[in-house]
Structures are given as structure tokens and as C-alpha cells.
Protein backbone atom coordinates (compact mmCIF):
# COMPACT_ATOMS: atom_id res chain seq x y z
CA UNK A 1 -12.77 -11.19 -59.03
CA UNK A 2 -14.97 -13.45 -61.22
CA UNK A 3 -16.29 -14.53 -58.20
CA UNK A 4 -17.82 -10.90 -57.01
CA UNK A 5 -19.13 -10.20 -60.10
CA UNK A 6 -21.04 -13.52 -59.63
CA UNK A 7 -22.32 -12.70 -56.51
CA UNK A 8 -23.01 -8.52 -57.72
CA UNK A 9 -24.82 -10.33 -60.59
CA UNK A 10 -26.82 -12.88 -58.29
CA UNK A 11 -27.82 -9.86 -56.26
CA UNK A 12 -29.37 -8.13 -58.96
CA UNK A 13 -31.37 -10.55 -59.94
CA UNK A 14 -32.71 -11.09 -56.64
CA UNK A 15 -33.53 -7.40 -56.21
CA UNK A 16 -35.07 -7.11 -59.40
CA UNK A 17 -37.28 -10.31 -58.95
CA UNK A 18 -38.41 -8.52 -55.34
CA UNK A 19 -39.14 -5.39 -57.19
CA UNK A 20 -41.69 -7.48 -59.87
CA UNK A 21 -43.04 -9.49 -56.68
CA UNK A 22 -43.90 -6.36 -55.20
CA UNK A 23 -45.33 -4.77 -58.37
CA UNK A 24 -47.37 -7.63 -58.85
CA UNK A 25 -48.34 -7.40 -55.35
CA UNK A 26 -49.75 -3.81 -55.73
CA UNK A 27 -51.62 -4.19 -59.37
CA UNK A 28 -48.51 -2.81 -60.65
CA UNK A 29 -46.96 -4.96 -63.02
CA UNK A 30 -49.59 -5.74 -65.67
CA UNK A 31 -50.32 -2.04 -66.22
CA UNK A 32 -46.70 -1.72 -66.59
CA UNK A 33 -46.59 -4.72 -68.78
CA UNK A 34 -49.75 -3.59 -71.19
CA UNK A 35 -48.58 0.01 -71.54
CA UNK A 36 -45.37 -1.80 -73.14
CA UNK A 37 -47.07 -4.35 -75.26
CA UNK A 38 -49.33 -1.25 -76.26
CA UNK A 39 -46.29 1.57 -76.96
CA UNK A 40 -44.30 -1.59 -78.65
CA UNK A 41 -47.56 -1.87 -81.12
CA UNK A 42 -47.66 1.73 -81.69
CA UNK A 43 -44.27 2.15 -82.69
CA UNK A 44 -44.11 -0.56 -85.00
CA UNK A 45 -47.50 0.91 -86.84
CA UNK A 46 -45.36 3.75 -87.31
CA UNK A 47 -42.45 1.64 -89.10
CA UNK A 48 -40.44 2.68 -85.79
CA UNK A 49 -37.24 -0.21 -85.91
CA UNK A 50 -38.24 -1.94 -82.40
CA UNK A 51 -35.91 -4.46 -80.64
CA UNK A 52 -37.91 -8.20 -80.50
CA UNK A 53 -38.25 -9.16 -76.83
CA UNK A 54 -35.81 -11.68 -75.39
CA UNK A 55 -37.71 -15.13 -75.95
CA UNK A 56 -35.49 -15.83 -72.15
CA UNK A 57 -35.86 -12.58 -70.23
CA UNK A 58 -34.11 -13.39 -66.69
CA UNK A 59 -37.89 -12.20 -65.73
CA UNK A 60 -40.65 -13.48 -67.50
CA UNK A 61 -43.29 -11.42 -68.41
């Protein structure tokens, strides 16, 4: 069992590091990436409680 959940998890990560590539690819991702940075700003302006980002995201930004 631990094992499948290893290999589920491994999976993921591929698929999700396609899915940057290909934003990246297509002048997706920084958009994507500034509209964050910009809506994170925004909210904290407003005194809105906003998570930190993970200083180890499984994909850096």
C-alpha cells in the first residue's frame, strides 16, 4: 500500500511539473505567477490574513 501511494504521489508530481513546462512553454506561467504575487499584495493591503508561500514548493516559482 505505502508503496502505491508512492508511486500515485510520484505521478503527480510529474504531471504537474509537465503542466508548468507547458505553461511556460506558451507565455503562460509568469502571467499566472504575477497575477498571484499581485492579488497576494492586494489582499494583504486590505489586512486580508494570507498564507506565506512555502519557502520549498515541490515547484518553484
Amino acid at each position: 500500500m505505502p508503496e502505491d501511494r508512492r508511486e500515485s504521489a510520484e505521478d503527480l508530481l510529474k504531471l504537474l511539473r509537465a503542466v508548468t513546462d507547458t505553461h511556460r512553454s506558451a507565455d503562460v506561467y509568469d502571467p499566472v505567477v504575477a497575477g498571484d504575487t499581485a492579488l497576494r499584495a492586494a489582499l494583504k493591503r486590505l489586512d486580508v490574513p494570507v498564507p506565506e508561500l512555502d519557502p520549498d514548493p515541490v515547484l518553484p516559482l
